[in-house]
Protein backbone atom coordinates (compact mmCIF):
# COMPACT_ATOMS: atom_id res chain seq x y z
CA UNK A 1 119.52 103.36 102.12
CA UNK A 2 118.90 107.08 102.14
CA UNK A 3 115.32 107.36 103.79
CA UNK A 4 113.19 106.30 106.16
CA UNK A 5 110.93 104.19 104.19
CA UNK A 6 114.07 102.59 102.18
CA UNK A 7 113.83 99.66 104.52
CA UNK A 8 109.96 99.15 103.83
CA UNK A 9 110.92 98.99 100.05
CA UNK A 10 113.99 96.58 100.77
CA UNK A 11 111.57 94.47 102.87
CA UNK A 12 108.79 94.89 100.01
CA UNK A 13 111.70 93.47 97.47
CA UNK A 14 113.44 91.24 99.45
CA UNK A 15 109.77 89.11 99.80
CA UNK A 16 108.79 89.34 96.74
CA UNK A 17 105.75 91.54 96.72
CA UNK A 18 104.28 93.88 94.28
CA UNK A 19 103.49 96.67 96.28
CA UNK A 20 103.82 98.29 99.67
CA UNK A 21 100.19 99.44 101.37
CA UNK A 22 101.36 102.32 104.05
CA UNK A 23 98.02 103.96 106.37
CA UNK A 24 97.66 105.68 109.54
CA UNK A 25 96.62 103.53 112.10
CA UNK A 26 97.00 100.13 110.56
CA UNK A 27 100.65 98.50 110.24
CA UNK A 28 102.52 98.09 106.95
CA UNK A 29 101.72 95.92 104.57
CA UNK A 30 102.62 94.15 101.48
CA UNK A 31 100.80 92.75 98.58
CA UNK A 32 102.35 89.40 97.75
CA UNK A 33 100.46 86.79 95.23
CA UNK A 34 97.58 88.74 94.98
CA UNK A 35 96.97 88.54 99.07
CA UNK A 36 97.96 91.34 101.59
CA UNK A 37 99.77 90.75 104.72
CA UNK A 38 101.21 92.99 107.40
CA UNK A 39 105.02 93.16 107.36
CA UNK A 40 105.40 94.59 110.90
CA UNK A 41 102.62 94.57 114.10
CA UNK A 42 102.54 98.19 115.23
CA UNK A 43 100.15 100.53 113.64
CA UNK A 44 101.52 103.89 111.82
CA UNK A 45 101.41 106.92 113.32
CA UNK A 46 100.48 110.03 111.69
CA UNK A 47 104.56 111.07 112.93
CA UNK A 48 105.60 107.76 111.74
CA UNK A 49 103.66 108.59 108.02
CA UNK A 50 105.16 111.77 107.53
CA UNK A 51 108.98 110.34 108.19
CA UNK A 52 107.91 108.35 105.88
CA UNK A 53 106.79 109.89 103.25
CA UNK A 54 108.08 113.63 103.50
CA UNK A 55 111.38 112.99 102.38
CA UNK A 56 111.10 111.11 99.20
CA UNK A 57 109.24 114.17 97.61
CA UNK A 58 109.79 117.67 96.78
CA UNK A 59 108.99 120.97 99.24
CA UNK A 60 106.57 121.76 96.70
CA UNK A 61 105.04 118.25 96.01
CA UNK A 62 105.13 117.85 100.15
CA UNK A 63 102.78 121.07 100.53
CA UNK A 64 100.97 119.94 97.37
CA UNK A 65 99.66 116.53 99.09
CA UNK A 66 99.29 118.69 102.19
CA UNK A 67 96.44 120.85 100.45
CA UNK A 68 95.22 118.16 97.79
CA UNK A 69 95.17 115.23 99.70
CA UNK A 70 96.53 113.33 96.64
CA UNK A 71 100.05 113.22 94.84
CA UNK A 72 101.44 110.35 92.22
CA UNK A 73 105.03 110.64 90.78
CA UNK A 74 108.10 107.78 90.79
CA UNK A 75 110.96 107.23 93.27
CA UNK A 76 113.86 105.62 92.93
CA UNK A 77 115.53 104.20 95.71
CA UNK A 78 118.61 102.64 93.95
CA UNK A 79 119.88 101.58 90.39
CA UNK A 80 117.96 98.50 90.51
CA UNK A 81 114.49 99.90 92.24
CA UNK A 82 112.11 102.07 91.73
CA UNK A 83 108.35 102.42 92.54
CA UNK A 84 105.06 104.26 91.13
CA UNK A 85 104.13 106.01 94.38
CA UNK A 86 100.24 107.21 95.44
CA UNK A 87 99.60 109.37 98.60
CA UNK A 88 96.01 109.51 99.59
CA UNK A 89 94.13 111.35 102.61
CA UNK A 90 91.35 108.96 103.54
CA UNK A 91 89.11 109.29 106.99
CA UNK A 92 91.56 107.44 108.93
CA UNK A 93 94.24 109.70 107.95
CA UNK A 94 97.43 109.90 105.90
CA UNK A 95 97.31 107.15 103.25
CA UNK A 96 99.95 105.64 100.59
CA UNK A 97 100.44 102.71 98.05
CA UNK A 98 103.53 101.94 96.22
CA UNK A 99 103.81 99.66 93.43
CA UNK A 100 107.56 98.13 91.74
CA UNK A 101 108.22 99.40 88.48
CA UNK A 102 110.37 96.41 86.71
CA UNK A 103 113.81 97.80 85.83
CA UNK A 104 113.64 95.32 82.93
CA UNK A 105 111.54 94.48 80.58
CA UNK A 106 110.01 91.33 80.31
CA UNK A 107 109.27 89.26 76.57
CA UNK A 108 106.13 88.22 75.48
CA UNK A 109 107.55 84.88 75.57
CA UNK A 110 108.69 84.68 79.08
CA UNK A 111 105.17 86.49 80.10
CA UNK A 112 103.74 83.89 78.70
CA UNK A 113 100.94 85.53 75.95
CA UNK A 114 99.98 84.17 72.83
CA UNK A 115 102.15 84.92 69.84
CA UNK A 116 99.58 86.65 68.01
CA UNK A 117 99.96 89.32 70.62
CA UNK A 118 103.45 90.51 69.18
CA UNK A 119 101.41 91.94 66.06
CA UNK A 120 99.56 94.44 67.86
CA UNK A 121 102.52 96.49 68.01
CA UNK A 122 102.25 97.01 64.44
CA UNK A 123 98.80 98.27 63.85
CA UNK A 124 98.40 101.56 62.10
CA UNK A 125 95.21 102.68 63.18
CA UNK A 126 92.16 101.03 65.64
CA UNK A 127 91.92 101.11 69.00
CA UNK A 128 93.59 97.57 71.02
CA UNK A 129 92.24 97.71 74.77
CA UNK A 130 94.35 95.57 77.40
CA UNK A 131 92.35 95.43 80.72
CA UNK A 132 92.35 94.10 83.78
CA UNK A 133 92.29 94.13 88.16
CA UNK A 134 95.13 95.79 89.31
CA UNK A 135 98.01 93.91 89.37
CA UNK A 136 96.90 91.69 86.61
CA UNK A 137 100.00 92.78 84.48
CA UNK A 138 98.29 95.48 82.23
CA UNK A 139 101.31 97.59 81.74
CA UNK A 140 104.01 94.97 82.07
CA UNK A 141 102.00 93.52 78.50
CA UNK A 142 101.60 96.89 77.04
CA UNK A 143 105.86 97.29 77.84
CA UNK A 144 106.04 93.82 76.24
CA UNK A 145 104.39 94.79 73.38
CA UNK A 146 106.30 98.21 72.61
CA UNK A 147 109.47 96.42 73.22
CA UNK A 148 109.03 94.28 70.92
């Protein structure tokens, strides 16, 4: 592990959540099954936020958040993990959400959808809209789909 916040992600993995919910003043949490639940008791400090999330970014995507309150790019921790990451700035402070992007991608079989789903890939023109809450599986389909 290279960073700070390594250990939150190996946590995040190792218990099977979907994504890691990170925000000044409240302790870190995980979504697992669709339910959030805090991974450790103490609340984040604004010092304990920016270890955390200054060093898996750039200088200039650091100074970017700084003056935007808002930055979204990918990190990769290892060969087999990597995450879609989201700083915020919200009223209580420094803000972040991190989601696990699969390293492999899953069939339509194994995700379960009906065949006819497969054929969508082929279309040559129209417009095919896959929605859904977050977490509902939206891109891991669409992945499916163009895999396919």
């Amino acid at each position: 592990m290279n960073h700070p916040i390594d250990e939150l992600f190996a946590t995040l993995v190792e218990k099977g959540g979907s994504d890691l919910h990170l925000l000044e003043t409240q302790p870190p949490k995980i979504r697992r099954h669709g339910e959030v639940v805090p991974i450790r008791d103490a609340p984040l400090t604004r010092d304990d936020m920016v270890r955390l999330l200054q060093p898996i970014c750039s200088p200039p995507a650091w100074k970017k958040y700084t003056e935007t309150g808002d930055l979204d790019f990918a990190y990769e921790m290892d060969e087999e993990n990597r995450f879609r990451c989201n700083f915020y700035k919200q009223l209580h402070g420094y803000g972040a959400v991190f989601r696990i992007i699969p390293t492999k991608i899953k069939t339509l079989k194994e995700l379960g959808v009906p065949p006819v789903i497969e054929s969508f890939g082929n279309y040559k023109s129209g417009l095919i809209l896959v929605t859904g809450p977050t977490g509902s599986g939206k891109s891991t389909t669409l992945a499916a789909v163009v895999d396919s």
